[in-house]
Protein backbone atom coordinates (compact mmCIF):
# COMPACT_ATOMS: atom_id res chain seq x y z
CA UNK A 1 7.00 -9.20 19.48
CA UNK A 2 6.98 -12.34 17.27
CA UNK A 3 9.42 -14.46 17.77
CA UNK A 4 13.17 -15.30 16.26
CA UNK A 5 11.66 -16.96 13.23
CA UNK A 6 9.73 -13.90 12.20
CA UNK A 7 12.73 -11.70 11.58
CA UNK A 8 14.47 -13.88 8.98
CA UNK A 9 11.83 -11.89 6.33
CA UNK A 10 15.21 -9.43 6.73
CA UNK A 11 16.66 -11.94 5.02
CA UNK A 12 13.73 -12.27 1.97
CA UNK A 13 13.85 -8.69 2.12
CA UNK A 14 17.52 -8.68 1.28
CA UNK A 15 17.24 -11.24 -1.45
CA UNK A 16 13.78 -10.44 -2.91
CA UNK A 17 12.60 -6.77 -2.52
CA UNK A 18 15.98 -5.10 -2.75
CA UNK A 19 17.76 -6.90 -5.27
CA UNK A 20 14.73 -8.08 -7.31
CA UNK A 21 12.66 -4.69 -7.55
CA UNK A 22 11.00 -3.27 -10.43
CA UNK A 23 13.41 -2.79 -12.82
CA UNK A 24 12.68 0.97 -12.95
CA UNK A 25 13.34 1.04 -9.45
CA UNK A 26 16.55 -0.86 -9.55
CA UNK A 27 18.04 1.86 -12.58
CA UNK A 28 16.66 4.78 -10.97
CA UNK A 29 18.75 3.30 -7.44
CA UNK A 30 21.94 1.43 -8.60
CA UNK A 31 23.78 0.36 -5.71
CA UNK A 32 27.12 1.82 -5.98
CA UNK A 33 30.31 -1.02 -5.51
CA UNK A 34 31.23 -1.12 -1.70
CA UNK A 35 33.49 -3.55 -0.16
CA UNK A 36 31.21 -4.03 2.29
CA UNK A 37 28.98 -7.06 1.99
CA UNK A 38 26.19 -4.90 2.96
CA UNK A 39 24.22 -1.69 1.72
CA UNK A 40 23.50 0.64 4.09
CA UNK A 41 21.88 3.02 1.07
CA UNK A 42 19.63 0.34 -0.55
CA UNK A 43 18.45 -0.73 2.64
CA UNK A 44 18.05 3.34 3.14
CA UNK A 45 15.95 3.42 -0.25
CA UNK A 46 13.73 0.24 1.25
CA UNK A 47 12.69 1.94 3.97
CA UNK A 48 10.55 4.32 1.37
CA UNK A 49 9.08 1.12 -0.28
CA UNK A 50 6.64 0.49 3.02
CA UNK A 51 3.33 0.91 1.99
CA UNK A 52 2.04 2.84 5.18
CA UNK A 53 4.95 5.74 3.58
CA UNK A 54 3.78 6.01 0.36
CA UNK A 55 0.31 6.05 -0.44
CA UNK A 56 -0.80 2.12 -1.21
CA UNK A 57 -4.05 1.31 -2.31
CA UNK A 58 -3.37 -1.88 0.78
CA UNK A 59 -2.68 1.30 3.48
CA UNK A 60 -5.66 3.68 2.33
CA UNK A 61 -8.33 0.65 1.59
CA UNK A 62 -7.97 -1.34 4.91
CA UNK A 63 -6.81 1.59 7.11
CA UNK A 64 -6.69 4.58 6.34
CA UNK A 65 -10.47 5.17 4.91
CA UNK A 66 -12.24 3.39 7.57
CA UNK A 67 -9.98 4.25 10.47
CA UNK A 68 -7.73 7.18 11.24
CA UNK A 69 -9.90 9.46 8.07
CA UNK A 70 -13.23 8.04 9.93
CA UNK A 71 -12.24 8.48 13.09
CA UNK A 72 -11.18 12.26 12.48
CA UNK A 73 -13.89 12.96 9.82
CA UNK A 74 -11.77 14.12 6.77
CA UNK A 75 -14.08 10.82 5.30
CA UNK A 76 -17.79 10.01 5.72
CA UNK A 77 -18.12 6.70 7.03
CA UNK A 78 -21.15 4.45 6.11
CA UNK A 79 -23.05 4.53 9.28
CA UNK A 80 -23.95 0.54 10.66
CA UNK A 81 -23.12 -0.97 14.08
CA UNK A 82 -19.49 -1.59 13.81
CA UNK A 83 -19.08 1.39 12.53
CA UNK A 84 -16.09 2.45 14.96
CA UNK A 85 -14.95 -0.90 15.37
CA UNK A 86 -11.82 -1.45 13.30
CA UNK A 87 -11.12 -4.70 12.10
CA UNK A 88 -8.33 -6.56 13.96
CA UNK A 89 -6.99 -7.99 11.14
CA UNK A 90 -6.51 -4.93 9.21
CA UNK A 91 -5.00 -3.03 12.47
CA UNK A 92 -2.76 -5.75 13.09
CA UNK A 93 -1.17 -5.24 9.29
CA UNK A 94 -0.45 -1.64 10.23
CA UNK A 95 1.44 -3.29 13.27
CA UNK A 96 2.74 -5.91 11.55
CA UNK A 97 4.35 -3.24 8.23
CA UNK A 98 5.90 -0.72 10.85
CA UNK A 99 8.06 -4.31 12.99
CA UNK A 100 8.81 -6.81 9.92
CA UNK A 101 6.90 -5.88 6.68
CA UNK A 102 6.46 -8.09 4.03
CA UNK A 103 7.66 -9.61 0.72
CA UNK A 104 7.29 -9.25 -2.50
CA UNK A 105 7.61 -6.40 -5.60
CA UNK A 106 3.85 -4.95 -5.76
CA UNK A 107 4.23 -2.38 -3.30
CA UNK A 108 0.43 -1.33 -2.95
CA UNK A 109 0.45 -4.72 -0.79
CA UNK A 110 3.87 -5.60 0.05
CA UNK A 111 7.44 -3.66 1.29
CA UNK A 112 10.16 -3.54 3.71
CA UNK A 113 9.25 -3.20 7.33
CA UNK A 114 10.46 0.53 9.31
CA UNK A 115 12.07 -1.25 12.38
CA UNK A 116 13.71 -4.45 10.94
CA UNK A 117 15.34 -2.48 7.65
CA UNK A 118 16.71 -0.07 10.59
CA UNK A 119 18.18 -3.10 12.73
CA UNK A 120 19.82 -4.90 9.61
CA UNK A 121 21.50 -1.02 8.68
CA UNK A 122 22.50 -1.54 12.51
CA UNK A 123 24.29 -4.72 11.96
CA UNK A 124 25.63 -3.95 8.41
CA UNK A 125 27.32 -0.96 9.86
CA UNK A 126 28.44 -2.83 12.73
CA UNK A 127 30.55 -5.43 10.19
CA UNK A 128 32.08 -2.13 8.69
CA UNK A 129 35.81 -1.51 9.02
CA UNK A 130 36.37 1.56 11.11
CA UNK A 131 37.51 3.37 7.76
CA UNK A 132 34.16 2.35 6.24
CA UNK A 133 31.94 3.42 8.59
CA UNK A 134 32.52 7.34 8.38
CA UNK A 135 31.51 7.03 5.56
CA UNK A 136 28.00 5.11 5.96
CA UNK A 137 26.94 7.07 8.49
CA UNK A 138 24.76 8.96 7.10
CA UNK A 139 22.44 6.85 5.42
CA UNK A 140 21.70 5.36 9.21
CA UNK A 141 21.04 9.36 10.21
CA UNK A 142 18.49 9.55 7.25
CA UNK A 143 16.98 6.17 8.17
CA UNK A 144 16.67 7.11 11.64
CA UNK A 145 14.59 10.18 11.05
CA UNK A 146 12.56 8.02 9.12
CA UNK A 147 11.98 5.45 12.19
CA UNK A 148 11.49 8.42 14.71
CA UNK A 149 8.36 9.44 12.33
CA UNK A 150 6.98 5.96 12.37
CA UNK A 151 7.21 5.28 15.82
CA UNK A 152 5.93 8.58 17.00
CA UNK A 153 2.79 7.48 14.52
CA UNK A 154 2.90 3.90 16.38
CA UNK A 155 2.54 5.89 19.54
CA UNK A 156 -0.02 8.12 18.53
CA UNK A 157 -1.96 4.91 17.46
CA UNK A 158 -0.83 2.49 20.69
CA UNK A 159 0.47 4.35 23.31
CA UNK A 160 3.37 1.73 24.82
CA UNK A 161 4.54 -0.48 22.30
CA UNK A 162 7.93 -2.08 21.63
CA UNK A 163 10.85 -0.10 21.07
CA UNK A 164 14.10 -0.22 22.07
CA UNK A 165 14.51 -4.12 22.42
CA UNK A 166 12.44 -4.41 19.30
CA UNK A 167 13.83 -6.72 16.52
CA UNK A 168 17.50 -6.42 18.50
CA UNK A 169 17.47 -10.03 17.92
CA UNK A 170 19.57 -9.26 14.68
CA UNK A 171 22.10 -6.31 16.57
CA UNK A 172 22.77 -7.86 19.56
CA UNK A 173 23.90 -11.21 21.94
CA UNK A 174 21.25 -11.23 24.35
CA UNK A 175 19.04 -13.59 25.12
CA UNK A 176 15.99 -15.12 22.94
CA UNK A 177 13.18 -13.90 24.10
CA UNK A 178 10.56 -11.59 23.07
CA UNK A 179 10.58 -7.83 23.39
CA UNK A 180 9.28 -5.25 26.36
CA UNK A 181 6.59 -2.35 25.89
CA UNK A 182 8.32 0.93 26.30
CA UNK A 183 6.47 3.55 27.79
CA UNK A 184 4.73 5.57 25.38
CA UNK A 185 6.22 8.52 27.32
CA UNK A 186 9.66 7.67 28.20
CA UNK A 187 9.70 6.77 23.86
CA UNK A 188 8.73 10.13 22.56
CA UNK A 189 11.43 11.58 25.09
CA UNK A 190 14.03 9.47 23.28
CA UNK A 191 12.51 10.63 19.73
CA UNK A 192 12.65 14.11 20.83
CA UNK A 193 16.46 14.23 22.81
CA UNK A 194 17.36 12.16 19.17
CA UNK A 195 15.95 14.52 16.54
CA UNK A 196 18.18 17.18 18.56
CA UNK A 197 21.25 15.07 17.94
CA UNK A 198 20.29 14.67 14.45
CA UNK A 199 20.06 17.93 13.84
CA UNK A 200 23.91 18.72 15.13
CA UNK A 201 24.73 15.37 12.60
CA UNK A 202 22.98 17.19 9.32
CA UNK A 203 24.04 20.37 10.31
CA UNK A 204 28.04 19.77 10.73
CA UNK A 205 27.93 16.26 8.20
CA UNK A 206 30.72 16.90 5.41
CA UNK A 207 30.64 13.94 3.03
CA UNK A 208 33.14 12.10 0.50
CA UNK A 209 32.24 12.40 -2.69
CA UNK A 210 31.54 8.85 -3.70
CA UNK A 211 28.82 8.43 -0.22
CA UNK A 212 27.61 11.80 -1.38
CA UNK A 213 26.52 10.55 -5.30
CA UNK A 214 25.50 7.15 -3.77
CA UNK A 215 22.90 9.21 -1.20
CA UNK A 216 21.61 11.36 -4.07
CA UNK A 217 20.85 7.43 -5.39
CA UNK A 218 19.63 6.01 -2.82
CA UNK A 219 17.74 8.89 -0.89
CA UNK A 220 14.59 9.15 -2.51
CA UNK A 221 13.02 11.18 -0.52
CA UNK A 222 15.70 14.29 -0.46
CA UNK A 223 18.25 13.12 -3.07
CA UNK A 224 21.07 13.92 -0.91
CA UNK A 225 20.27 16.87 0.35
CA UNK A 226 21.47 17.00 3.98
CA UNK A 227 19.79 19.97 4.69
CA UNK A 228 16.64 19.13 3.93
CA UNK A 229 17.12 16.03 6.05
CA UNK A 230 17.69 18.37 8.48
CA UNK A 231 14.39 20.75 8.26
CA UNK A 232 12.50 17.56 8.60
CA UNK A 233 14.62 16.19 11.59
CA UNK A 234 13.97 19.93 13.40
CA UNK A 235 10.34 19.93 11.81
CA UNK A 236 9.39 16.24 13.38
CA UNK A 237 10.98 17.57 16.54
CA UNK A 238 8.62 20.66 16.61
CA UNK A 239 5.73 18.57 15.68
CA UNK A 240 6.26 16.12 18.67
CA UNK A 241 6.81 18.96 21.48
CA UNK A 242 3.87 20.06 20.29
CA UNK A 243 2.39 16.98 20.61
CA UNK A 244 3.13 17.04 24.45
CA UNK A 245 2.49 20.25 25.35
CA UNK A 246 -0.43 19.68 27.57
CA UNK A 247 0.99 16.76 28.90
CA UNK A 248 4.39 18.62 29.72
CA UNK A 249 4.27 22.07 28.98
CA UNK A 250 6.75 23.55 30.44
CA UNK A 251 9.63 21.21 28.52
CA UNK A 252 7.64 21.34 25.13
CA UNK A 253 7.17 25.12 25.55
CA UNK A 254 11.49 25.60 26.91
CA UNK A 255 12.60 23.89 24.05
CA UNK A 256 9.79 25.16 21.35
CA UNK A 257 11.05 28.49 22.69
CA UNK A 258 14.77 27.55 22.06
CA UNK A 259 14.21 26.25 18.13
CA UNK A 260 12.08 29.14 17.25
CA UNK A 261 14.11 31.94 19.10
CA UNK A 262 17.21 30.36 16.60
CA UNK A 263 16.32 29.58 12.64
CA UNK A 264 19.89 29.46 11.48
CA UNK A 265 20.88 26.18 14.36
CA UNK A 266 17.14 24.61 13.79
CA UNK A 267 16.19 25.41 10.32
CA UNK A 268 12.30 23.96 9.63
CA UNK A 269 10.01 22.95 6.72
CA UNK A 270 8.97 26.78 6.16
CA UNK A 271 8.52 26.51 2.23
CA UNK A 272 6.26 24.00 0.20
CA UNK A 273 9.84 23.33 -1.65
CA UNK A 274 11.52 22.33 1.53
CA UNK A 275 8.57 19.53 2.27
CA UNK A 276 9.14 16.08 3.05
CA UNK A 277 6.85 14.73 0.57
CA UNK A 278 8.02 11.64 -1.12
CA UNK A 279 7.48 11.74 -5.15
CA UNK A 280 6.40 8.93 -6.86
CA UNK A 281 8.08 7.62 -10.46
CA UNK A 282 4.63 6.18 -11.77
CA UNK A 283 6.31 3.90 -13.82
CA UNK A 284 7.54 1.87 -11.06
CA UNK A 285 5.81 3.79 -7.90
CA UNK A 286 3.02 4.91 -8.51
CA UNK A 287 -0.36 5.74 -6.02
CA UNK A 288 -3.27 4.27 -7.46
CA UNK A 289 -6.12 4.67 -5.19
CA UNK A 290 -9.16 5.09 -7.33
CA UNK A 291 -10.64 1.63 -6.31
CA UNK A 292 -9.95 3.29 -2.80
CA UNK A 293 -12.20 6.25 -3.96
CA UNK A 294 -14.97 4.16 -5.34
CA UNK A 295 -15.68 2.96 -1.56
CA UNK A 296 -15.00 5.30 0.51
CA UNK A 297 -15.52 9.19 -1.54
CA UNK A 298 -17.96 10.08 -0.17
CA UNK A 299 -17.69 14.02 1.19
CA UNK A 300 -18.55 14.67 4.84
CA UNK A 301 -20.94 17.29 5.21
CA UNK A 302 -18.90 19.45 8.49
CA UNK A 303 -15.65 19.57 6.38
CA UNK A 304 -17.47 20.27 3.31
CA UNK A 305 -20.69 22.17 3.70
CA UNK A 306 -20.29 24.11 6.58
CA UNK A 307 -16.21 24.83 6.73
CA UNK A 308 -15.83 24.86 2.68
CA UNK A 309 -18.36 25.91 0.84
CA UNK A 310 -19.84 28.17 3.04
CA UNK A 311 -16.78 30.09 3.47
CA UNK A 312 -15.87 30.07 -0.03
CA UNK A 313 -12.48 27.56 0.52
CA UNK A 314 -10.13 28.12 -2.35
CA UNK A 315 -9.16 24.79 -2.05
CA UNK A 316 -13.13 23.24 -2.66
CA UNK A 317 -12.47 22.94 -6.35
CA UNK A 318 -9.29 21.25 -5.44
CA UNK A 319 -10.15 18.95 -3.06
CA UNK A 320 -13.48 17.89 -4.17
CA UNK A 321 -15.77 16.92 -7.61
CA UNK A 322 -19.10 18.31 -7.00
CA UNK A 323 -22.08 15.69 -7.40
CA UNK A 324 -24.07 16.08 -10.82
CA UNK A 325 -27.32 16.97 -9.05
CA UNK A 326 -26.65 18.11 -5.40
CA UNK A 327 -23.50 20.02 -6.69
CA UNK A 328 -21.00 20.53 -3.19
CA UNK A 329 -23.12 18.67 -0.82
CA UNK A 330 -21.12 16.36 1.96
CA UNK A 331 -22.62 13.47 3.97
CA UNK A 332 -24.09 14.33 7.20
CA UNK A 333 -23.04 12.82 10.92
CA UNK A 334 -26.41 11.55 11.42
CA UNK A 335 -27.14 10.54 7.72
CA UNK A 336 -28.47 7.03 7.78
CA UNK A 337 -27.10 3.53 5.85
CA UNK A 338 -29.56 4.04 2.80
CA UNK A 339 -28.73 7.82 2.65
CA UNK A 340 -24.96 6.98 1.85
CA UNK A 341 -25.45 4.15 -0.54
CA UNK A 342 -27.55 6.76 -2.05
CA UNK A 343 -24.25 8.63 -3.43
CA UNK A 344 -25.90 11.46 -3.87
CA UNK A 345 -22.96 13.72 -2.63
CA UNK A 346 -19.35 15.29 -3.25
CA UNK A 347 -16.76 13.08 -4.23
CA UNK A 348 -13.04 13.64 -3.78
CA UNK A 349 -11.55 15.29 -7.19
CA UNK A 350 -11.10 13.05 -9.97
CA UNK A 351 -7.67 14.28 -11.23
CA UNK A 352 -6.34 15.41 -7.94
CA UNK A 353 -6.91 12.08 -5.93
CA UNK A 354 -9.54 9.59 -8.11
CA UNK A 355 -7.26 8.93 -11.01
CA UNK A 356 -4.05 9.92 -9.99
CA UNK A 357 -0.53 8.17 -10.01
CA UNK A 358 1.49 10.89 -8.57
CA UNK A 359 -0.11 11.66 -5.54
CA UNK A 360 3.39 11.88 -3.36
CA UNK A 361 3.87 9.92 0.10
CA UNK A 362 2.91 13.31 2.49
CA UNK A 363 5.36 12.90 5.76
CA UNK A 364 5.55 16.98 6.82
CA UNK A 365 4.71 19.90 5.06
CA UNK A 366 5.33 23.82 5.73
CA UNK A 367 1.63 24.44 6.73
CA UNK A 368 1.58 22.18 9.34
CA UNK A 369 5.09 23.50 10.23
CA UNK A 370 3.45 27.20 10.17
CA UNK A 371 0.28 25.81 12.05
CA UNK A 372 2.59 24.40 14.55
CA UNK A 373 4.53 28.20 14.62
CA UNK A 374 1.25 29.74 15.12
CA UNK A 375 -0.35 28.18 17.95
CA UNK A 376 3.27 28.46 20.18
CA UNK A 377 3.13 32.06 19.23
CA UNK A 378 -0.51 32.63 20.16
CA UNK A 379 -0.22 30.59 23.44
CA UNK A 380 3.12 31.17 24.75
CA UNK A 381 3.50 34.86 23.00
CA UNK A 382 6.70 34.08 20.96
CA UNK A 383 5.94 35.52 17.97
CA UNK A 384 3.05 36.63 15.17
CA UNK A 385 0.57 34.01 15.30
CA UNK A 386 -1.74 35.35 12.44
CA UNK A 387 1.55 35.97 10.29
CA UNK A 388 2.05 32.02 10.63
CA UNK A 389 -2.06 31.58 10.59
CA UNK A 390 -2.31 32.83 7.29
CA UNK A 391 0.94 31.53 5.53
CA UNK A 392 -0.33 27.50 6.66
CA UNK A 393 -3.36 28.44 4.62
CA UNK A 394 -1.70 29.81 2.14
CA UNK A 395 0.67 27.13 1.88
CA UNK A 396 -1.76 24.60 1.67
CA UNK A 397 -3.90 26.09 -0.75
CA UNK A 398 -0.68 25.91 -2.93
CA UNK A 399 0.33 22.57 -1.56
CA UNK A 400 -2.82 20.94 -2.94
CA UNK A 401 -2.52 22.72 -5.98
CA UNK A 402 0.61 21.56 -6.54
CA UNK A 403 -0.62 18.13 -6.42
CA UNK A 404 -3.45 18.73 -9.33
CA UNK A 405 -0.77 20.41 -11.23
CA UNK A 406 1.60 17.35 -11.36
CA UNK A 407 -0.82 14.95 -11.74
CA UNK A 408 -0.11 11.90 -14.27
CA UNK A 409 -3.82 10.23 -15.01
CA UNK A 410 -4.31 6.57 -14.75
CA UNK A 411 -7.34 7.75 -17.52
CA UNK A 412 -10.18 10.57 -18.54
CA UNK A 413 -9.06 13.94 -18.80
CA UNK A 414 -9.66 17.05 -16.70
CA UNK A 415 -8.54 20.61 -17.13
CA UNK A 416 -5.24 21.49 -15.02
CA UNK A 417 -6.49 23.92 -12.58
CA UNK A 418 -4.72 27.30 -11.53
CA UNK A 419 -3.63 28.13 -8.29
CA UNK A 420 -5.89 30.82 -7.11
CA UNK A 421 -4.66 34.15 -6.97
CA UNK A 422 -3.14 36.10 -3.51
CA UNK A 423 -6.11 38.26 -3.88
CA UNK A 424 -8.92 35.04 -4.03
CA UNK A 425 -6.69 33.83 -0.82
CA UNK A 426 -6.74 37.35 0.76
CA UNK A 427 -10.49 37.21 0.58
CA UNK A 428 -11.04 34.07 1.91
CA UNK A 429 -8.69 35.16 5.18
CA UNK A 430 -10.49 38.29 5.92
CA UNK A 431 -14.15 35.54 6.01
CA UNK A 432 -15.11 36.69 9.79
CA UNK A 433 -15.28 32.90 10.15
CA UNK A 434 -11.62 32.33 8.73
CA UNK A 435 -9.94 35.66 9.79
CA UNK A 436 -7.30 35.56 12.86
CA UNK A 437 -9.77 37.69 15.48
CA UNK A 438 -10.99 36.61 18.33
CA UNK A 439 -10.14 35.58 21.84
CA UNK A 440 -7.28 32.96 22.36
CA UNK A 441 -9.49 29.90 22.80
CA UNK A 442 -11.23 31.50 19.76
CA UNK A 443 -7.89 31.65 17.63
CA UNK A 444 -6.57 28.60 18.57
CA UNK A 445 -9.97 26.59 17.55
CA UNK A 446 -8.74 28.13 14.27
CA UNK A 447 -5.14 27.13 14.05
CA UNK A 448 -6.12 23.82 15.12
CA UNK A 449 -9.08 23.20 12.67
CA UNK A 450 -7.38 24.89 9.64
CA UNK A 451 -4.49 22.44 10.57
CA UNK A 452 -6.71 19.52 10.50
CA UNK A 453 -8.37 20.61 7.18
CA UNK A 454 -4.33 20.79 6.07
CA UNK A 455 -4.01 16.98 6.94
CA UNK A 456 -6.74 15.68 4.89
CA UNK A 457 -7.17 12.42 3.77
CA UNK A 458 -3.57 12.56 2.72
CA UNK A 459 -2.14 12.95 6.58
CA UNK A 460 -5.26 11.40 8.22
CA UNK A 461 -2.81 9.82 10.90
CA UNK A 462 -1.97 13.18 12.02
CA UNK A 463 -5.52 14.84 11.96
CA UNK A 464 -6.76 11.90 14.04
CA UNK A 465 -4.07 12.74 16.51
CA UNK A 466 -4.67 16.14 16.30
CA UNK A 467 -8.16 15.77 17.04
CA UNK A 468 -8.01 14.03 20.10
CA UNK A 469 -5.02 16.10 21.37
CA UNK A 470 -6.92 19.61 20.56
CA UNK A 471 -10.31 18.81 20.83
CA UNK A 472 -10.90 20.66 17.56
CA UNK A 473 -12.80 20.81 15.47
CA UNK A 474 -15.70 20.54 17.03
CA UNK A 475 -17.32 17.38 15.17
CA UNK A 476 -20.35 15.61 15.76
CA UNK A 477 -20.27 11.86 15.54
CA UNK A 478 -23.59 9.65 14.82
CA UNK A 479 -24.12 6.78 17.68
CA UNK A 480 -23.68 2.98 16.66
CA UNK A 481 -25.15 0.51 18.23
CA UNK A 482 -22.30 -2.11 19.05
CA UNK A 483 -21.78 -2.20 22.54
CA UNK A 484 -19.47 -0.31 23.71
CA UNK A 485 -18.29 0.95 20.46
CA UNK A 486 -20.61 3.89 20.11
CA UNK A 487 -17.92 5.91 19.48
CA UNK A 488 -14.84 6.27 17.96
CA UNK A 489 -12.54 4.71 19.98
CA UNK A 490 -9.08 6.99 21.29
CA UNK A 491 -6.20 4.42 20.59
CA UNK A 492 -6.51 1.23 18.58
CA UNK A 493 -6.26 -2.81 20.67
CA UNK A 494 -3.00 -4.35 20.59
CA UNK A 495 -2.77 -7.62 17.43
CA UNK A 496 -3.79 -10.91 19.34
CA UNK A 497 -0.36 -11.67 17.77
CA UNK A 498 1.48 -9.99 21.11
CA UNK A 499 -0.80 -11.72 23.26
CA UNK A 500 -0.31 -14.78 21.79
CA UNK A 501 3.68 -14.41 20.87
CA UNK A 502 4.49 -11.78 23.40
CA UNK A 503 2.41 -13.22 26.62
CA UNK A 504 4.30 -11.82 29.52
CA UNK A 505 5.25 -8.68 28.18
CA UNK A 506 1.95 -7.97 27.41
CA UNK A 507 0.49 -8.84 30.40
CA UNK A 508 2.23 -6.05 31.54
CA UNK A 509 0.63 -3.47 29.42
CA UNK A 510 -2.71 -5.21 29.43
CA UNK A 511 -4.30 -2.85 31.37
CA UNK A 512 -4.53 0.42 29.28
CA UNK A 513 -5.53 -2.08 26.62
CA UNK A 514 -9.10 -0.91 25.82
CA UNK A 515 -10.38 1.66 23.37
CA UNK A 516 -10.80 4.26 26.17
CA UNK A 517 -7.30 4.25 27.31
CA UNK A 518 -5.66 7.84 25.67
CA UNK A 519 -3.00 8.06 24.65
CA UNK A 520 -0.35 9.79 27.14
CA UNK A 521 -0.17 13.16 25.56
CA UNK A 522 -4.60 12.97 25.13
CA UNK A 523 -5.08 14.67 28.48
CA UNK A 524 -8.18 17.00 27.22
């Protein structure tokens, strides 16, 4: 970790991005009169302002597109060399936005960082009288959801990184010094033992009346509703055993067991109006990615031509703007350099992504919940797997929809389009290639790559994980030429930064630094 001197952007952060924020932002989240010098619920609302949690045109441009959507193929990537090589620069802002962030009020480049927002609502709470902090409580509950998510997505990117010592420079007496690399293990164990806790807090939480009408201020994400907060807390949970369950099956498939055997104690995500998808207020918030689009919209041809269009997708019209002359046509694998600048394929939809200011920040939605659901059932016999199968399609279909249908154009104009109809959907799920039939290994390649077509480019984190956890789908990558970088690489290279700032605790995790190091929970 960088040292003492890096941390005092809390303090900017304080003074510039949450009391000098778009003025929208700052009368849309007033922050009520405390007596306390600091505010645990702005500090709360900061945490949304990151740019790798809503959807940046910094996050998408320099990472997103030509990383975790390359490396999982929900994007075609321009074939060259370096094609799998990310730039260290650009991986090292990803790093750099989850730790400390950065300043300033345009947040498709700057925002609050995820770890050192949570440490100063540490030590603001800490300088709380003991009548006071009852009730602040909760807005460090809502924040810490929000850190488990990120650091279970800086794990899925890493493997070991800092964690518990990280930034406690600002909570604690200790020592200067620079902070250890948990064990990427040992950290989603502490994720997954704290989502359970959480999940007692937002179920038994009873709030005074003024904290409850600050949260519905400050919360942008939920507006105060604690149980929502607490579907997402039980949702996260089931996403991250899960995660593990090759690695440790028997504890991911005991506790899966537990949550799904007992709705009313661990409610989930199990309705597109439950989702945690954070909204944007384009006047002041607003995704606007179509510069994004203009590099990198280019259709691949696996996603689009032989999963989409040749099984009639309800979601193709949704997802995609068919080329003028080549109609839905994506990229191929082994297309060449000259082929792609050719643009002579699909594009991503105009009014759904293109030219869009309210696409929302996607965190967790009810398909993947249902996904999720459906491969427990089908491997571990708990329940109806095709019953949970066919409602994550359905639910997506809607879920993208949704998006088109609340769309607020940055300019052109495009006809809203309609939900297609239960009986369109039916259709599509009796396809022999879509339908729930088959042997297990057969049914969960479907689960896993109806999942992944779920994620998108909108939740590309997660179907890059996905991908190398499952093994599916099946895709077929081209070969580049830099050496040893023919591939797409299975975790990302620490910044230079922590070998540079962070010498001896890196040296101790130098080892599994290389591309071809998996992450713990990889063990296909």
């Amino acid at each position: 970790m960088k040292r003492l001197l890096i941390y005092t952007v809390v303090l900017i952060l304080l003074a510039g991005a949450f009391s000098s924020c778009k003025k929208k932002i700052a009368d849309d989240y007033l922050n009520p009169e405390l007596t306390a010098t600091g505010s645990l619920g702005k500090l709360l609302s900061g945490m949304f302002l990151n740019k790798r949690i809503h959807p940046s045109y910094w996050d998408y441009y320099t990472f997103i597109m030509p990383t975790t959507a390359a490396f999982s193929q929900v994007s075609a990537l321009s074939p060259g060399s370096q094609m799998y090589t990310p730039s260290t620069s650009y991986t090292e802002g990803r790093w750099v936005d989850y730790y400390d962030g950065s300043t300033g009020t345009d947040y498709n480049y700057n925002g609050p960082g995820i770890m050192s927002s949570y440490r100063e609502m540490q030590t603001s709470y800490a300088a709380l009288s003991a009548t006071q902090q009852p009730l602040q409580t909760v807005f460090l509950k809502c924040a810490q959801v929000l850190l488990y998510d990120q650091t279970a997505q800086m794990v899925d990117l890493w493997g070991d990184i800092p964690f518990s010592e990280a930034g406690s420079l600002n909570t604690s007496s200790r020592s200067i010094g620079d902070a250890a690399f948990d064990n990427a293990a040992n950290i989603y164990d502490t994720l997954i033992t704290g989502l359970k806790d959480l999940n007692t807090y937002f179920d038994t939480a009873t709030l005074a009346t003024t904290t409850s009408a600050e949260l519905a201020k400050q919360d942008l994400l939920f507006k105060g509703d604690l149980s929502l907060w607490q579907r997402y807390a039980n949702s996260l949970r089931l996403r991250l055993l899960m995660r593990i369950s090759n690695f440790d099956e028997a504890t991911a498939k005991s506790e899966v067991t537990t949550m799904l055997a007992d709705a009313a104690t661990y409610p989930l995500i199990t309705d597109n109006s439950y989702n945690a998808a954070l909204q944007m207020s384009p006047s002041a918030l607003k995704s606007d990615l179509g510069d994004v689009f203009k590099d990198f919209g280019t259709a691949p041809a696996y996603l689009m031509d032989t999963l989409m269009v040749a099984n009639n997708d309800p979601r193709t019209a949704v997802y995609w703007d068919p080329h003028a002359t080549n109609g839905y046509r994506g990229f191929p694998a082994t297309g060449t350099a000259s082929e792609y600048a050719a643009k002579g394929y699909a594009t991503y939809d105009s009014a759904t992504f293109y030219y869009n200011y309210n696409i929302p920040g996607v965190i967790l939605t009810a398909s993947e919940v249902s996904f999720l659901k459906a491969e427990a059932y089908e491997r571990w016999g708990l329940g109806t797997a095709q019953t949970e199968y066919e409602n994550g399609i359905t639910q997506s279909v809607e879920f993208y929809y949704g998006i088109n249908q609340s769309r607020i154009l940055r300019s052109g104009s495009w006809s809203v389009l309609t939900t297609p109809s239960s009986a369109v959907i039916s259709t599509y799920l009796l396809n022999s290639a879509i339908a729930y039939s088959g042997t297990t290994t057969e049914k969960l390649a479907k689960i896993y790559t109806q999942k992944w077509m779920h994620f998108f480019i909108l939740q590309s984190g997660q179907a890059w994980a996905e991908y190398r956890r499952t093994g599916y789908p099946a895709l077929t990558f081209s070969t580049a030429t830099a050496t040893g970088a023919s591939t797409p690489p299975v975790r990302l290279l620490y910044p230079s930064s922590e070998q540079l700032y962070n010498a001896v605790n890196y040296s101790a995790v130098s080892s599994k630094d290389t591309r071809d190091t998996k992450i713990f929970w990889d063990v296909n």
